[in-house]
Protein backbone atom coordinates (compact mmCIF):
# COMPACT_ATOMS: atom_id res chain seq x y z
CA UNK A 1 0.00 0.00 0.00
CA UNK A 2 2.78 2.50 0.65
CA UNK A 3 4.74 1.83 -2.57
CA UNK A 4 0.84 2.81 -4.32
CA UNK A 5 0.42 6.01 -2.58
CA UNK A 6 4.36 7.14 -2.94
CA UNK A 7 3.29 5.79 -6.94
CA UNK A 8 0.34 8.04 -6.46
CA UNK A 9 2.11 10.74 -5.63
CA UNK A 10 4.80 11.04 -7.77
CA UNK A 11 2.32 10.86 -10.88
CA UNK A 12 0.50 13.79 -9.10
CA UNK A 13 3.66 16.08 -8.45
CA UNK A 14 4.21 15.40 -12.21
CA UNK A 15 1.23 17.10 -13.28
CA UNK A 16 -0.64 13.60 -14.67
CA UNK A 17 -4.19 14.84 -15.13
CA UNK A 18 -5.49 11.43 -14.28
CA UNK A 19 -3.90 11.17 -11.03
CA UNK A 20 -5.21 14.71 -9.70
CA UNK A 21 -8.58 13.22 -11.20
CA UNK A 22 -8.12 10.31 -8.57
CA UNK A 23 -6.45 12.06 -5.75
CA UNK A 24 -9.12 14.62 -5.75
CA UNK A 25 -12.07 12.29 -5.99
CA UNK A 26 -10.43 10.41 -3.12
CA UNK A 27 -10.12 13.36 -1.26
CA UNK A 28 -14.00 14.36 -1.62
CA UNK A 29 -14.74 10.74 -1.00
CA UNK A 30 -13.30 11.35 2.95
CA UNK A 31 -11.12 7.90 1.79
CA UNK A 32 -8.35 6.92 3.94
CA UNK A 33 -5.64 6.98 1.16
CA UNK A 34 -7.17 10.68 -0.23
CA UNK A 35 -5.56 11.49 3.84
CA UNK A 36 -2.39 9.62 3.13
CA UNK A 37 -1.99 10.95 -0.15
CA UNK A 38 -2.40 14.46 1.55
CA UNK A 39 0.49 13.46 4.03
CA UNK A 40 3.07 12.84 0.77
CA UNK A 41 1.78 15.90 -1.24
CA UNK A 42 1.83 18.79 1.59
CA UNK A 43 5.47 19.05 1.43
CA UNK A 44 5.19 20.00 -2.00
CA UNK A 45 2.68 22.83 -1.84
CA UNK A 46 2.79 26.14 -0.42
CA UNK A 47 4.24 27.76 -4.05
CA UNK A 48 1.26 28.43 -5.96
CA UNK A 49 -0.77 32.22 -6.00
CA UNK A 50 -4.30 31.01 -4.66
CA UNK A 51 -6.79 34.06 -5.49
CA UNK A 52 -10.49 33.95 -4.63
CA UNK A 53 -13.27 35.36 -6.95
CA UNK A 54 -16.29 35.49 -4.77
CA UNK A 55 -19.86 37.28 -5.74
CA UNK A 56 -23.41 37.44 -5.69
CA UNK A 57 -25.26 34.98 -8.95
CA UNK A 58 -25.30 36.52 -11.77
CA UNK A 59 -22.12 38.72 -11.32
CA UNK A 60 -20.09 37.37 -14.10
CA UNK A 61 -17.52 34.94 -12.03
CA UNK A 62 -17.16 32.00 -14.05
CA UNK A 63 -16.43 34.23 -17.48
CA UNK A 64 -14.22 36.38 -15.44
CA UNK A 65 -12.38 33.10 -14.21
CA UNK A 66 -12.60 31.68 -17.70
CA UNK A 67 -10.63 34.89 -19.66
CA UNK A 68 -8.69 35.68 -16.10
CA UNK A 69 -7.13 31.57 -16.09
CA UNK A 70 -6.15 32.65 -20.57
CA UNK A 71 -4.31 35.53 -18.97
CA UNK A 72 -2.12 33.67 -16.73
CA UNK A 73 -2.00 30.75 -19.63
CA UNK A 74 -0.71 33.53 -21.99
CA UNK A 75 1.90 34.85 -19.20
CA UNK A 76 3.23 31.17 -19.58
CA UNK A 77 1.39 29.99 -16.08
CA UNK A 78 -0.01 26.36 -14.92
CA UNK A 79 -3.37 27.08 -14.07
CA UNK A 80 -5.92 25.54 -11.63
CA UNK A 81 -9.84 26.32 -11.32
CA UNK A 82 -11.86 25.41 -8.65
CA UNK A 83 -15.50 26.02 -9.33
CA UNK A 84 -17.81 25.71 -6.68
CA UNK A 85 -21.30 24.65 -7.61
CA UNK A 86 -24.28 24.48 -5.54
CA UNK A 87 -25.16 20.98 -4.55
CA UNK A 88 -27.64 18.88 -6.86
CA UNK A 89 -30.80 18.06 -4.00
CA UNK A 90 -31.15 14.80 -5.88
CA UNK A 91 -27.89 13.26 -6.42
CA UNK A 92 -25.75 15.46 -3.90
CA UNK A 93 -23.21 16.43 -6.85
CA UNK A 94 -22.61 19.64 -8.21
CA UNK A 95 -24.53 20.98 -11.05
CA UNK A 96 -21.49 21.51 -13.36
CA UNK A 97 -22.85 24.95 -14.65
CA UNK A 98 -19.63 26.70 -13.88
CA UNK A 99 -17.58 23.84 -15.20
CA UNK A 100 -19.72 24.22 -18.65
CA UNK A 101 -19.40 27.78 -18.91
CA UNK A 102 -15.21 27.83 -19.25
CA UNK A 103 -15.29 24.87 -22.28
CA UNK A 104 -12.81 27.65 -24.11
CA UNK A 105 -10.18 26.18 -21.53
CA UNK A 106 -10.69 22.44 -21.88
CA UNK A 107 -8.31 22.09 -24.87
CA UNK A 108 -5.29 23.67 -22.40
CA UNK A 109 -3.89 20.86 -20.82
CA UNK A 110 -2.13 23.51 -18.45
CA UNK A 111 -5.78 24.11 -17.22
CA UNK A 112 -7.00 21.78 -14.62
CA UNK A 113 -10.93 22.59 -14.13
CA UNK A 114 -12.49 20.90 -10.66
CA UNK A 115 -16.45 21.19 -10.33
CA UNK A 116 -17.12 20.70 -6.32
CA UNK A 117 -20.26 21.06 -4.70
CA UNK A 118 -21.11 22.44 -1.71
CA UNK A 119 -22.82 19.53 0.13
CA UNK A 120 -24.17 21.86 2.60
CA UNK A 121 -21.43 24.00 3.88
CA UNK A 122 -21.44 27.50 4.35
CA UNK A 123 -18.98 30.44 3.50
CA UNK A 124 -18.99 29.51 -0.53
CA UNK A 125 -16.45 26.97 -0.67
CA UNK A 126 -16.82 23.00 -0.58
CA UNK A 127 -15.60 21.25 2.65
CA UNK A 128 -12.82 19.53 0.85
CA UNK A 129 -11.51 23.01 -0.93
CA UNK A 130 -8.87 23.46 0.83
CA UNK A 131 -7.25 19.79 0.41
CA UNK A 132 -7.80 20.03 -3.34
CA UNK A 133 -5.89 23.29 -3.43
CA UNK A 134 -3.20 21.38 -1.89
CA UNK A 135 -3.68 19.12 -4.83
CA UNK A 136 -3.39 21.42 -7.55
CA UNK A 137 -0.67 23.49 -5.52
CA UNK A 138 1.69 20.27 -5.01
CA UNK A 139 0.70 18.87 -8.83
CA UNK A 140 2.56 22.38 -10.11
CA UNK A 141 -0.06 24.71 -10.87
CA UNK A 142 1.37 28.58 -10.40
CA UNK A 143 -1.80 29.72 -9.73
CA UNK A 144 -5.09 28.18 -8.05
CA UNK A 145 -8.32 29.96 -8.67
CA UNK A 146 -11.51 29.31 -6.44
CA UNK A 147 -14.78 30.31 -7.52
CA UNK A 148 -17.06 30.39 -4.92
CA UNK A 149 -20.17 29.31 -5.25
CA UNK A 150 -22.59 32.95 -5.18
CA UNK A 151 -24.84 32.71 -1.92
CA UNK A 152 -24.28 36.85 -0.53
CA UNK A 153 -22.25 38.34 2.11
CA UNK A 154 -21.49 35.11 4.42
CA UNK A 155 -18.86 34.00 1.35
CA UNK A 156 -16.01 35.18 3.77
CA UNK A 157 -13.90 31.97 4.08
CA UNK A 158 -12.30 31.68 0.85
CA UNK A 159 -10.80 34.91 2.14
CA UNK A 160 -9.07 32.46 4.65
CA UNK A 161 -7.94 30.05 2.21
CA UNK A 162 -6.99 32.51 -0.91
CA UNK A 163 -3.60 34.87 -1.04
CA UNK A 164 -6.19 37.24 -2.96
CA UNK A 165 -9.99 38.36 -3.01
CA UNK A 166 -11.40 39.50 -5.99
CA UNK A 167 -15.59 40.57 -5.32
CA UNK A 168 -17.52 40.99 -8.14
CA UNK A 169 -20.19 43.72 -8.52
CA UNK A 170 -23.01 44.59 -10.93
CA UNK A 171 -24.72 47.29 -11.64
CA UNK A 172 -28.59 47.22 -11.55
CA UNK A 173 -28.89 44.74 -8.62
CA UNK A 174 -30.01 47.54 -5.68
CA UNK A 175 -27.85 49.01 -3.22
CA UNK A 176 -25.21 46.74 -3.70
CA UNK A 177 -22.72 47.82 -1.20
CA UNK A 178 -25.04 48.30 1.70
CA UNK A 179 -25.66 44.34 0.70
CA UNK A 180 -22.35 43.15 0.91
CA UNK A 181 -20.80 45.54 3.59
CA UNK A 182 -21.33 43.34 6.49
CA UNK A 183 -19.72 40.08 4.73
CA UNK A 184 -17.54 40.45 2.03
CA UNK A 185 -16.70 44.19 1.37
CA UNK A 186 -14.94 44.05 4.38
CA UNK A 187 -12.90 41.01 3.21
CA UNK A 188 -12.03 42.38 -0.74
CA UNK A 189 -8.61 42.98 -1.83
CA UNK A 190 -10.04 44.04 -5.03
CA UNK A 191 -12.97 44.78 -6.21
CA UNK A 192 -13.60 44.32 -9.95
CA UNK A 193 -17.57 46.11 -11.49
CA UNK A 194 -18.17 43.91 -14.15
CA UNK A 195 -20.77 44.28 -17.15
CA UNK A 196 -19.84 48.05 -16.87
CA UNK A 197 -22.07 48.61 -20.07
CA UNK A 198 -24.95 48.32 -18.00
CA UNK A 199 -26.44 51.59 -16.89
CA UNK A 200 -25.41 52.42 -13.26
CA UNK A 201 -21.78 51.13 -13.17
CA UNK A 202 -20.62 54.80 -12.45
CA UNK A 203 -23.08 55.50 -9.42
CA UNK A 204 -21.71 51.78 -8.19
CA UNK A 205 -18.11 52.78 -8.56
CA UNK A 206 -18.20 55.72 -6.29
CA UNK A 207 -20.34 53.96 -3.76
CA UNK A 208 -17.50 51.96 -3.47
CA UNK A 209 -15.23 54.89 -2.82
CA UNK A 210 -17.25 56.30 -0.79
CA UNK A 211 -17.34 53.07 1.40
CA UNK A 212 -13.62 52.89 1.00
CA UNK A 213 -12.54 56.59 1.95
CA UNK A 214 -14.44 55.75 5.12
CA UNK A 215 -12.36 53.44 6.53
CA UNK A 216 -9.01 51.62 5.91
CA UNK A 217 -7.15 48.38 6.46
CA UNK A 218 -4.75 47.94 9.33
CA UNK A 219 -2.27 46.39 6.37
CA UNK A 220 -2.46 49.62 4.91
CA UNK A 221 -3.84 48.42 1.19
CA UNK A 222 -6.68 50.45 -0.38
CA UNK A 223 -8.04 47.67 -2.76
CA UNK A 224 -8.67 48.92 -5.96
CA UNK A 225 -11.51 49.00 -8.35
CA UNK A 226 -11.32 47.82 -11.88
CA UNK A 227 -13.98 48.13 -14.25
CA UNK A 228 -14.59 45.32 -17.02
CA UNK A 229 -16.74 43.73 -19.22
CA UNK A 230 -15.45 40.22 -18.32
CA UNK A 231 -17.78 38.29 -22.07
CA UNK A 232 -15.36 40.47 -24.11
CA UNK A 233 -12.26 40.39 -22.04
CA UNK A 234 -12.26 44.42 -21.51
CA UNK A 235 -10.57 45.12 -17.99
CA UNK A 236 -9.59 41.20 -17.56
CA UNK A 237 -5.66 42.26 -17.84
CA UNK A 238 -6.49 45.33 -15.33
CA UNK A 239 -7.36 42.87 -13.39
CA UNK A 240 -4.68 40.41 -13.46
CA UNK A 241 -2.19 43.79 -12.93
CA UNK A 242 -3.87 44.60 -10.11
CA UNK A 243 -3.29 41.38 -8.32
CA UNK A 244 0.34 41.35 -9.44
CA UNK A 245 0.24 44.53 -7.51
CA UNK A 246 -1.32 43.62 -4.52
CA UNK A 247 1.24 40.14 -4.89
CA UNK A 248 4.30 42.75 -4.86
CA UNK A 249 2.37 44.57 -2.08
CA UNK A 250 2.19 41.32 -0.01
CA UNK A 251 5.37 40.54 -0.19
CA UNK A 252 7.24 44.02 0.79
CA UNK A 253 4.77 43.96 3.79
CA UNK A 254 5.37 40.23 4.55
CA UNK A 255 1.23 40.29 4.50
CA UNK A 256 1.58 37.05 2.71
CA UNK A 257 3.51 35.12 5.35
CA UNK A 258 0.72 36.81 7.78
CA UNK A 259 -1.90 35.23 6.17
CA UNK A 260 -0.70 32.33 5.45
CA UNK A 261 0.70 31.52 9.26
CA UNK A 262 -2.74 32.63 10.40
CA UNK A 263 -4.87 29.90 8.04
CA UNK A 264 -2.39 27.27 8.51
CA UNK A 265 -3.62 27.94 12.56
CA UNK A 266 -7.20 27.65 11.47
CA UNK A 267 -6.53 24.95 9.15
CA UNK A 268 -4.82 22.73 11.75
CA UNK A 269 -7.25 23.48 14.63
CA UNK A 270 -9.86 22.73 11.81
CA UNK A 271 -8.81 19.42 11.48
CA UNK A 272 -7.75 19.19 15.14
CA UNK A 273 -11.00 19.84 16.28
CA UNK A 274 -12.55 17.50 13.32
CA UNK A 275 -10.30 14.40 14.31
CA UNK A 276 -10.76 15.08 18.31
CA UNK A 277 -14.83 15.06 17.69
CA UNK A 278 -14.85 11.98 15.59
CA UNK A 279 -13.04 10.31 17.81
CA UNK A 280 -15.00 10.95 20.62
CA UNK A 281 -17.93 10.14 18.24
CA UNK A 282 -16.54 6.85 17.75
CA UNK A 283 -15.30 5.81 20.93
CA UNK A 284 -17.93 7.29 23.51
CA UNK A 285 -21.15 7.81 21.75
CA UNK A 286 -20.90 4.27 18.83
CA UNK A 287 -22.44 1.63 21.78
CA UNK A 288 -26.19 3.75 22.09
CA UNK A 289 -24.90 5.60 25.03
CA UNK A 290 -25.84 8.89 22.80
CA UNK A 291 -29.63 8.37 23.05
CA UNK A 292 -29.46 7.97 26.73
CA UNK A 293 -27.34 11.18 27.06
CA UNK A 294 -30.74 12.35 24.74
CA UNK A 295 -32.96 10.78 26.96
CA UNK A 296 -31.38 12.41 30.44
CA UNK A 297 -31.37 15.80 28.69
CA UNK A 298 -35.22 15.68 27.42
CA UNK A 299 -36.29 14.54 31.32
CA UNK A 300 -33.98 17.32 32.69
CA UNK A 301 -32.12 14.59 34.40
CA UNK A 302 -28.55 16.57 33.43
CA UNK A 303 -27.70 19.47 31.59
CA UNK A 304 -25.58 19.06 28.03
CA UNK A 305 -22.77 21.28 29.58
CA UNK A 306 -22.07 18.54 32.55
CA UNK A 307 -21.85 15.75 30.02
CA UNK A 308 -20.05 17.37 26.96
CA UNK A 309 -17.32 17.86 30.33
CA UNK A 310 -18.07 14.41 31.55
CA UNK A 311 -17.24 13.17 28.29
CA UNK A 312 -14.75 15.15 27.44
CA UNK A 313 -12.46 14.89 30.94
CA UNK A 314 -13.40 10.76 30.15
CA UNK A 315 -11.53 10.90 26.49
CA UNK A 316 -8.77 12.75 28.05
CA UNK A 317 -8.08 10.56 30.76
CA UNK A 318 -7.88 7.43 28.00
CA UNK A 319 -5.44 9.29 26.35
CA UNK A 320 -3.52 10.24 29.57
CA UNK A 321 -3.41 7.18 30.16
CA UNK A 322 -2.53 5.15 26.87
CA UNK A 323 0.63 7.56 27.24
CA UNK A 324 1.60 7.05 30.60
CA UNK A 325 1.57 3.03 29.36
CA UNK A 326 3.87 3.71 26.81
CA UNK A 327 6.60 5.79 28.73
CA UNK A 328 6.03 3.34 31.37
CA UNK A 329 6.67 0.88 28.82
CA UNK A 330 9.98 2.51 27.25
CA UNK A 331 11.16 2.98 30.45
């Protein structure tokens, strides 16, 4: 089994499509080998530009993605696109509508286009996001864009996971920035108004420097605002030079080593937390026990706080004392 997965993934840090294909369906799967796969690729990652392009529906993301991805193809960059689709209610999949929209890039075999769904999460991104990025980050892609999936202003945590935020606004769709302000305008590193031929794109422009000369960011960026009409490519390459300057921005500032060091924190508590719960899950609550923890709770017999502590101090004891065996032991 270890000979496969080090087979594995030295076929994925070569860049063979079929092997992503695997490791990422693996991953999405919650299979055992996706997470040892994920052990041998890590090491490998951390050197691709990850940029976020998060909006309402309707904005324009996937064509902006599409002719953004021929930029970076044209500047001689491996691309990756994530595009997150909202989940199917029937079969649990994504619909594939983003995915359909960017057939211009399918020819490219220095594109690598990954259709997730959301299966319920929240924030715009699919819960296995960030392992895939690791993916297409470790299988040599210079640049990893996510496309979230278009619910509104909660679509803050692929500011977490990207280097970059792009936020897409429309003219025509209300009082957009009162909309967004709570959730992502706060969380932009650029904002880009696309289908500027619409009427309204003007008034929308200096609402958003009106929002922006009200405040700034302790990091001392003022994101910028780029105008484009993303179906015929006008404002796409502002928008990849904008980037590049916020990039070059990041890295005089060491903002990038910021962010990073304070998602790899989340990431690993994530999965701390994650690991630590099904454990518990599996250990405490698999033998019917959770039902009569239900049972004491709806008669008022205990309170949830007592036993989440009960069970809790109980787990950590085990593992106390599974330790204290072994040292015992070496000694």
């Amino acid at each position: 089994m270890a000979d496969s997965i080090q087979t594995w993934a030295a076929k994925v840090l070569a860049g063979d499509r079929r092997a992503i294909a695997r490791a990422i369906s693996a991953v999405e799967a919650a299979d055992t080998l996706g997470t040892e796969l994920l052990k041998k690729l890590f090491p490998a990652s951390g050197r691709a530009e990850v940029i976020g392009v998060t909006g309402s529906p309707g904005a324009g993301k996937s064509t902006l993605v599409e002719k953004l991805a021929g930029e970076y193809r044209r500047a001689g960059a491996r691309v990756g696109i994530i595009a997150v689709d909202p989940t199917s209610p029937f079969s649990g999949g994504a619909l594939l509508g983003d995915r359909i929209r960017m057939q211009s890039l399918s020819s490219d075999k220095e594109i690598y286009i990954r259709s997730m769904a959301t299966r319920g999460q929240l924030g715009g991104l699919a819960p296995t996001t960030h392992d895939v990025v690791t993916i297409l980050d470790a299988a040599g892609c210079d640049v990893v864009l996510i496309e979230t999936v278009g619910v509104g202003q909660d679509e803050v945590e692929v500011a977490r996971l990207a280097d970059a935020t792009a936020l897409l606004l429309v003219p025509g769709m209300g009082d957009e920035v009162q909309t967004f302000k709570a959730g992502v305008m706060e969380i932009a590193d650029l904002y880009v108004i696309n289908k500027t031929d619409l009427p309204g794109a003007d008034r929308l422009e200096q609402e958003v420097e009106a929002m922006l000369s009200m405040a700034s960011r302790a990091d001392g960026w003022r994101p910028p605002i780029v105008k484009a009409i993303a179906t015929t490519g006008s404002g796409v390459g502002e928008v990849r030079q904008a980037l590049e300057q916020f990039r070059s921005f990041q890295e005089q500032s060491a903002l990038k080593e910021k962010r990073r060091r304070g998602y790899l924190r989340g990431r690993f508590l994530e999965l701390l937390r994650r690991e630590l719960f099904e454990k518990v899950i599996r250990e405490r609550l698999s033998d019917g026990s959770l039902e009569q923890f239900v049972d004491d709770l709806l008669q008022h017999r205990a309170d949830p706080y007592s036993l989440v502590e009960r069970i809790v101090a109980e787990s950590v004891k085990q593992v106390s004392g599974v330790r204290g065996e072994g040292l015992g032991t070496r000694g």
